[in-house]
Protein backbone atom coordinates (compact mmCIF):
# COMPACT_ATOMS: atom_id res chain seq x y z
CA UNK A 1 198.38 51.03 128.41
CA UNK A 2 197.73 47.84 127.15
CA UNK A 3 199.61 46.03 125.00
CA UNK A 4 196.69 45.68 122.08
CA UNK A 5 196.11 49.49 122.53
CA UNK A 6 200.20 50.19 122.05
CA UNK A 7 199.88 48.00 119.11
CA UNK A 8 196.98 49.96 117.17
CA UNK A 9 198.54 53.12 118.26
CA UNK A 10 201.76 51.80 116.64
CA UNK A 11 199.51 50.40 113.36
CA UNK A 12 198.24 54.19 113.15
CA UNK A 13 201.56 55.84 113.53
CA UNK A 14 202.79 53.65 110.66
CA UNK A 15 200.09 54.48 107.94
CA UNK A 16 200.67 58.05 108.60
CA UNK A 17 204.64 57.72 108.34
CA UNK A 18 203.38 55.49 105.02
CA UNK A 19 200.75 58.41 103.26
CA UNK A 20 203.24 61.28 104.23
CA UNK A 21 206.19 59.30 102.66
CA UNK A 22 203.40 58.21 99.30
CA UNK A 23 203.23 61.87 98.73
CA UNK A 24 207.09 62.70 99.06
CA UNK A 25 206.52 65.19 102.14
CA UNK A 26 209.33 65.73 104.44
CA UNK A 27 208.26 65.67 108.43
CA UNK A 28 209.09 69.11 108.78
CA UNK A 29 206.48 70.14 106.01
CA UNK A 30 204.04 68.22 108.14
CA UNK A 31 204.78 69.58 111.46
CA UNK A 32 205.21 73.31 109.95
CA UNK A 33 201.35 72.79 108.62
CA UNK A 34 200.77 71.06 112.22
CA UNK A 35 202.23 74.14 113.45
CA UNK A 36 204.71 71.89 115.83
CA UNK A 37 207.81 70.83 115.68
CA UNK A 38 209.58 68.08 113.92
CA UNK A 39 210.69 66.46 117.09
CA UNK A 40 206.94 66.30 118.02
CA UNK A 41 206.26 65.43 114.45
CA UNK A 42 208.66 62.58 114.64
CA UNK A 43 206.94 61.76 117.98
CA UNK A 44 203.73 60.91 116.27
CA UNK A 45 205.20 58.82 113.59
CA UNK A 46 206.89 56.63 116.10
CA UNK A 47 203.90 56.05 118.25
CA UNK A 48 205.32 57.67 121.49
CA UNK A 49 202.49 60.57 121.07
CA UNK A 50 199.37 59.79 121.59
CA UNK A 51 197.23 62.27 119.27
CA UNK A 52 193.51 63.43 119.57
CA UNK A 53 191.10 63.25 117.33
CA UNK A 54 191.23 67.03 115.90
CA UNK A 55 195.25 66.33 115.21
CA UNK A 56 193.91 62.92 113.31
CA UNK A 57 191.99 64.96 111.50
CA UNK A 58 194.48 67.89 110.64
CA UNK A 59 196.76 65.06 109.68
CA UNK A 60 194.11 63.78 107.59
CA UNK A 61 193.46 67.20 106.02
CA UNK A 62 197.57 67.71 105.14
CA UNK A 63 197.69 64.62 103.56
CA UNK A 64 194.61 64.73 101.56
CA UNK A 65 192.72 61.86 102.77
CA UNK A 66 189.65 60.99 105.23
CA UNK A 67 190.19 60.48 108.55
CA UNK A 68 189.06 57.05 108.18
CA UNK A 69 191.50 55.98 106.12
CA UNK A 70 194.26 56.42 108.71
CA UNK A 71 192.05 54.44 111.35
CA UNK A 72 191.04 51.75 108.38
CA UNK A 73 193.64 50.75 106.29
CA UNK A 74 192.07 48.71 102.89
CA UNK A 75 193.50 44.81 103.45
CA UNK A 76 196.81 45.47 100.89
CA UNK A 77 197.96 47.78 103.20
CA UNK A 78 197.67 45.66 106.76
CA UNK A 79 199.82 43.37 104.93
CA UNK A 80 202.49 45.45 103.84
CA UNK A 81 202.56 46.77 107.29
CA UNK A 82 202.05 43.72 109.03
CA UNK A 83 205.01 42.55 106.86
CA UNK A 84 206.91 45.91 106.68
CA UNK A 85 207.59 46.18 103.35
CA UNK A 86 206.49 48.23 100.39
């Protein structure tokens, strides 16, 4: 995999990790609405799993946002993850 691809992948990972922890849901309420684990849960937030498109979309769905907004975060947000703070 290239390195750019890891490093969206990674970018992706993070928002999700970011709009779970916004709305104070644990990673075993996600995966138990995933219907998976929270080791493969975890998997996902850390970027080691890649994820299709219909488990974007379920993610999407549990958190209460478009899709979109996992694959697009709005400029404040690249920098806070770029810079890894809140």
């Amino acid at each position: 995999m290239s390195n750019k691809l890891n490093v969206k992948i990674k970018a992706i990972a993070a928002i999700i990790r970011k709009k779970r922890e916004e709305r104070n849901y644990t990673q075993e309420y996600l995966a138990y609405k995933l219907n998976i684990s929270q080791n493969a849960y975890s998997k996902i937030e850390l970027g080691y799993t890649k994820i299709t498109v219909e488990r974007l979309f379920q993610i999407a769905e549990v958190l209460e946002i478009n899709a979109a907004d996992l694959l697009n975060p709005d400029p404040t947000e690249k920098a806070t993850l770029r810079n890894g703070t809140d």
